[in-house]
N, C-alpha and C. Protein backbone atom coordinates (compact mmCIF):
# COMPACT_ATOMS: atom_id res chain seq x y z
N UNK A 1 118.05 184.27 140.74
CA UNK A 1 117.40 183.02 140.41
C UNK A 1 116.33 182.71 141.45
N UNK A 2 115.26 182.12 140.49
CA UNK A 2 114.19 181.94 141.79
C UNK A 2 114.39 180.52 142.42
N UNK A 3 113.98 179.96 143.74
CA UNK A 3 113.72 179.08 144.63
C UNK A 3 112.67 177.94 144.30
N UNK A 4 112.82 177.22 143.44
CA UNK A 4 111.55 176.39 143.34
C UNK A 4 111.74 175.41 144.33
N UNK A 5 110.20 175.10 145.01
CA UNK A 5 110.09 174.13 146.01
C UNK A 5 108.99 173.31 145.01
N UNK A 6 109.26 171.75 145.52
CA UNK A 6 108.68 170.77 145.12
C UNK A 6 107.30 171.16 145.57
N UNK A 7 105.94 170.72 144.45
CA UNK A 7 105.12 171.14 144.27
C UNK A 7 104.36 170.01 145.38
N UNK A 8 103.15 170.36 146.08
CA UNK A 8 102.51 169.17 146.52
C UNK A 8 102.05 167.66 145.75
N UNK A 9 101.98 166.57 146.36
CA UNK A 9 101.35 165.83 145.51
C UNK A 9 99.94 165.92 145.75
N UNK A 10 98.96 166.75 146.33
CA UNK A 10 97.47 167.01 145.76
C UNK A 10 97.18 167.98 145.10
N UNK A 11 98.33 168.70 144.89
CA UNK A 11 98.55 169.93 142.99
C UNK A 11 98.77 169.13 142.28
N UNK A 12 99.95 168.28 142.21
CA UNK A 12 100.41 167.33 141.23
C UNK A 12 98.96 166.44 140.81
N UNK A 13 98.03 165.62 141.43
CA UNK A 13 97.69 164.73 141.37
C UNK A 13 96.08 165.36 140.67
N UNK A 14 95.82 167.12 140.85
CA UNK A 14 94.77 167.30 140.30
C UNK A 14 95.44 168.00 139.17
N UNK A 15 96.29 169.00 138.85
CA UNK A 15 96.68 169.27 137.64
C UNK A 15 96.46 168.08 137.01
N UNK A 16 96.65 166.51 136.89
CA UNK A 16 97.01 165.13 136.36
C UNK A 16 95.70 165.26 135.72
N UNK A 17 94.53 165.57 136.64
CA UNK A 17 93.18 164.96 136.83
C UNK A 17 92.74 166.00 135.58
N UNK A 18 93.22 166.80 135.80
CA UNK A 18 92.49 168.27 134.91
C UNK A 18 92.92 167.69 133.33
N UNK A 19 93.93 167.07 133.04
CA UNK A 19 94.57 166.80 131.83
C UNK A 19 94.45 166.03 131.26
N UNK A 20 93.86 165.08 131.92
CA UNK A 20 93.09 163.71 131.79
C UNK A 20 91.69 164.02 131.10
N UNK A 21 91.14 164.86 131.63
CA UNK A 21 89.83 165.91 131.00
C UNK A 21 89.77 166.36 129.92
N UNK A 22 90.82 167.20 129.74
CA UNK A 22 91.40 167.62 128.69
C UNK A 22 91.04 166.45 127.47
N UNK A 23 92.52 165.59 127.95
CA UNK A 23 92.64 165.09 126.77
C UNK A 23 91.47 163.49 126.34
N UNK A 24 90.55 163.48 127.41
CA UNK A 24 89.47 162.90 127.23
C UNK A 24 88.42 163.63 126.04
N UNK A 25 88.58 165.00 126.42
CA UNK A 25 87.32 165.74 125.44
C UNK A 25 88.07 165.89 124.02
N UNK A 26 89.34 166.01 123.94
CA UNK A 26 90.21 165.98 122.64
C UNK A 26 90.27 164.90 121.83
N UNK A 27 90.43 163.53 122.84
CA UNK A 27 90.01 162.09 122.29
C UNK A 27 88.59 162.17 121.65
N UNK A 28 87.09 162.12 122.21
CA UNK A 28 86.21 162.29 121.43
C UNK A 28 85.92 163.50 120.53
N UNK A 29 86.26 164.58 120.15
CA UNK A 29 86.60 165.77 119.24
C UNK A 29 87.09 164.88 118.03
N UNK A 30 88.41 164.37 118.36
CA UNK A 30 89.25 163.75 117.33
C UNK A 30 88.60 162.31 116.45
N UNK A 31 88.20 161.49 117.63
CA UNK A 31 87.65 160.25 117.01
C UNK A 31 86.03 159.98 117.06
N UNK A 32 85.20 160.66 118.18
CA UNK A 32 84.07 160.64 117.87
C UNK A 32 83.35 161.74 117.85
N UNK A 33 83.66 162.31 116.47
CA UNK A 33 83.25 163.90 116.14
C UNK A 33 81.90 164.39 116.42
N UNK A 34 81.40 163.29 115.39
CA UNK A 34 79.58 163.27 115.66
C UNK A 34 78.80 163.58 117.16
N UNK A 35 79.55 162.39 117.89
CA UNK A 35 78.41 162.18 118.93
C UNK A 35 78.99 163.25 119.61
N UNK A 36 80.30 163.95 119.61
CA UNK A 36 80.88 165.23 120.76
C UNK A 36 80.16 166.11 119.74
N UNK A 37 79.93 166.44 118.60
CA UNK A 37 79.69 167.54 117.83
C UNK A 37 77.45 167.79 118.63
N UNK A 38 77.50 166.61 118.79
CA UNK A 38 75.73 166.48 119.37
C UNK A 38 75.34 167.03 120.34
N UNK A 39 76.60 166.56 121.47
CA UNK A 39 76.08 166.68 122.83
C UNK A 39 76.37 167.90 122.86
N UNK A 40 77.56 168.54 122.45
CA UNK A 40 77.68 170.00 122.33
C UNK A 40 76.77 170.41 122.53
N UNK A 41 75.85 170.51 121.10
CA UNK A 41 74.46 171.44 120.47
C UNK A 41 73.59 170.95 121.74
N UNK A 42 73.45 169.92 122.03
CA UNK A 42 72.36 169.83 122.52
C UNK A 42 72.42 170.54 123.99
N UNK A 43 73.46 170.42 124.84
CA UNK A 43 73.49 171.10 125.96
C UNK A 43 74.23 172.32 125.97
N UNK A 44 73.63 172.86 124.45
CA UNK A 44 73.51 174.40 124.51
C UNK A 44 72.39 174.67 124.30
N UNK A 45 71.37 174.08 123.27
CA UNK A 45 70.24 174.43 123.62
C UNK A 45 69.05 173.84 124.40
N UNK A 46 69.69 173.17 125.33
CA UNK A 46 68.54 172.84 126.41
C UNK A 46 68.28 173.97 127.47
N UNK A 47 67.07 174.19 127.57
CA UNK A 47 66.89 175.60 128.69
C UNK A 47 67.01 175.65 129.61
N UNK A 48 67.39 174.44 130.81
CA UNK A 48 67.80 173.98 132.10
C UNK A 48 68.94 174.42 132.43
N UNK A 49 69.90 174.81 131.32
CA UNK A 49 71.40 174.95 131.54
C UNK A 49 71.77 176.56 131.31
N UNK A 50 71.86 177.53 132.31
CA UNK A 50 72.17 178.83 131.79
C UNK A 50 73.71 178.72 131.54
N UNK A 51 73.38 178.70 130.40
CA UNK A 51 75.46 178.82 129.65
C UNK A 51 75.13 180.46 129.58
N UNK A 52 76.79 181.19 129.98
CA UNK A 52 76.61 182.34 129.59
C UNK A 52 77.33 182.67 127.90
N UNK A 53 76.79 183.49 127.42
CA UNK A 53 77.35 183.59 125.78
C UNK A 53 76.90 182.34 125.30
N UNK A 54 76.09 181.57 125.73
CA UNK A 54 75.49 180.32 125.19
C UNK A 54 75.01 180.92 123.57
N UNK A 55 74.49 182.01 122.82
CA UNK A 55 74.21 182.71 121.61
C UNK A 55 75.29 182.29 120.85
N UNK A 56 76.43 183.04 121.39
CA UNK A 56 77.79 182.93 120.57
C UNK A 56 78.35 181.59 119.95
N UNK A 57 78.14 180.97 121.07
CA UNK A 57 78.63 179.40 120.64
C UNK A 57 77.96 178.76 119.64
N UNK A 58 76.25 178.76 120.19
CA UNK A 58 75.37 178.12 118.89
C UNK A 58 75.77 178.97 117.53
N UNK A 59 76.13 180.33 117.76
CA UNK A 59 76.48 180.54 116.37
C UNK A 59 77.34 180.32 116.16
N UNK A 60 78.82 179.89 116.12
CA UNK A 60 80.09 179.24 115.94
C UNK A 60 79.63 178.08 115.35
N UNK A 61 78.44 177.30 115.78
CA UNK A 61 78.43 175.36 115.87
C UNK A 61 77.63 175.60 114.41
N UNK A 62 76.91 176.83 113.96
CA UNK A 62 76.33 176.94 112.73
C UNK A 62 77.15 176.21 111.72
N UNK A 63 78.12 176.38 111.17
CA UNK A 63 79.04 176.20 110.24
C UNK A 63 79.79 175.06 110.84
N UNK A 64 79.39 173.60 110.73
CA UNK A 64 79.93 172.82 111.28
C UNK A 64 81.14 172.55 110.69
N UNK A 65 81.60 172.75 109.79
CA UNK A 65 82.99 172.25 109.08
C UNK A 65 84.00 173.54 109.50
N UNK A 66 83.76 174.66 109.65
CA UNK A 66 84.07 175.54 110.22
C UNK A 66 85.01 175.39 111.64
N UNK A 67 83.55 174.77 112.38
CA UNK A 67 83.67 174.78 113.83
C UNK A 67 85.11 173.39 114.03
N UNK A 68 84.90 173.03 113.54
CA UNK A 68 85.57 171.22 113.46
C UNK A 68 87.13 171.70 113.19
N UNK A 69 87.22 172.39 112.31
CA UNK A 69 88.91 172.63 111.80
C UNK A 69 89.39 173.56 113.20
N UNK A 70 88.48 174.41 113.12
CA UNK A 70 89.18 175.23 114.74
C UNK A 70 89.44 174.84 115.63
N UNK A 71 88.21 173.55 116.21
CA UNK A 71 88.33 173.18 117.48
C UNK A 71 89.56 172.01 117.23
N UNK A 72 89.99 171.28 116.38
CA UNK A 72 91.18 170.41 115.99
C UNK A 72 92.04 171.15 116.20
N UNK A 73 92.72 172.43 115.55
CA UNK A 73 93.84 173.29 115.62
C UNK A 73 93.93 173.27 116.94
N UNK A 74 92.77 174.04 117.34
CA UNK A 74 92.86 174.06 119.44
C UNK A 74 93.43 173.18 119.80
N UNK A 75 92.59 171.77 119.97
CA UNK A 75 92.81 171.13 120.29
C UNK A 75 94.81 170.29 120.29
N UNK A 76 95.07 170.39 119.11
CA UNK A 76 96.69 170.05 118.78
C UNK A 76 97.46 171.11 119.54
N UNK A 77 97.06 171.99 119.86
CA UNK A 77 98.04 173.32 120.12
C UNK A 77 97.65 172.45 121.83
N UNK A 78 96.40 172.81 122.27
CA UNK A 78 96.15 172.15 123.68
C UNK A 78 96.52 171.08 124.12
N UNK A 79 96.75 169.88 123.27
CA UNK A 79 97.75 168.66 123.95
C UNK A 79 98.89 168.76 124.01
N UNK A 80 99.73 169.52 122.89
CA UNK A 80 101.12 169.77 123.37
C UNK A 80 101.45 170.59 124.39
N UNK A 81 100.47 171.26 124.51
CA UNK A 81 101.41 172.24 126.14
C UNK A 81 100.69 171.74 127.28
N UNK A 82 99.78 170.29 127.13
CA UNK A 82 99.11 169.70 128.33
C UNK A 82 100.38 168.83 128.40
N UNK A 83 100.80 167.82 127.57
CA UNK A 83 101.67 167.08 127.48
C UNK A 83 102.63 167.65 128.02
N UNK A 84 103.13 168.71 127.51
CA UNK A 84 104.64 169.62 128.31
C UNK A 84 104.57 169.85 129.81
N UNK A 85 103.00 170.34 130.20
CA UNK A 85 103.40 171.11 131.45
C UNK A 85 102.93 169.84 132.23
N UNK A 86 102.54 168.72 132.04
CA UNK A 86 102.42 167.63 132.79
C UNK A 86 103.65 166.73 132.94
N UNK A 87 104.73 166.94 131.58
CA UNK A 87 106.03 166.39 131.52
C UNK A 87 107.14 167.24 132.92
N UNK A 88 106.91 168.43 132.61
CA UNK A 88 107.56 169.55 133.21
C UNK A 88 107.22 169.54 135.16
N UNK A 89 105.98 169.22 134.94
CA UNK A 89 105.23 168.95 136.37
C UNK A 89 105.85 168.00 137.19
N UNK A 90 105.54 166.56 136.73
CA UNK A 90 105.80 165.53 137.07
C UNK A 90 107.65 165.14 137.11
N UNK A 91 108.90 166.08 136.70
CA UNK A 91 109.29 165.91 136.40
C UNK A 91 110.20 166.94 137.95
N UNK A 92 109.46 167.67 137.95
CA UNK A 92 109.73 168.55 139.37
C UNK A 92 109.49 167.99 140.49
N UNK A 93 108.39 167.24 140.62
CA UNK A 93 107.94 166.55 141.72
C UNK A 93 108.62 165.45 141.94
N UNK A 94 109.40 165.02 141.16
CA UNK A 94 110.40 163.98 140.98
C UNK A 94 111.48 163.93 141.38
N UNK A 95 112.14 165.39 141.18
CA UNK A 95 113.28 165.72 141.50
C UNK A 95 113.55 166.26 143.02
N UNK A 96 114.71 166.03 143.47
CA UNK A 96 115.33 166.63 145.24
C UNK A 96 114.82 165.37 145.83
């Protein structure tokens, strides 16, 4: 059996921060499709920004009804195991 030691609270407190991110960009995905579906496009094709595979993506965002059902699926699959490993996290740091 392995040894778990209580995790720091400035791991704890940025894993938190990272998930918060997360589920900030999942919140507008979910409820404000449009204006996240915009800024997307747009700061892919602005030329200031070297995205790498920046090609690939604009072609994904082609087929917007496409792009929308995938990034939702993602997205549902991505809050439940943000939700878990932040439950699971916080739940260690808690304990001893």
């Amino acid at each position: 059996m392995s040894n778990f030691q209580k995790p720091p609270f400035s791991f704890v407190l940025l894993f938190l921060l990272f998930s918060l991110m997360f589920l900030s960009n999942s919140y507008k995905l979910w409820f404000k499709t449009d204006e996240y579906y915009k800024d997307l496009h747009n700061s892919l094709t602005n030329e200031k920004t070297p995205y790498p595979f920046k090609d690939f993506f604009l072609k994904r965002l082609e087929n917007r009804k496409s792009w929308e059902i995938g990034q939702k699926i993602f997205s549902l699959i991505g809050i439940a195991g943000v939700i878990t490993a932040d439950v699971l996290l916080i739940t260690t740091f808690a304990a001893k």
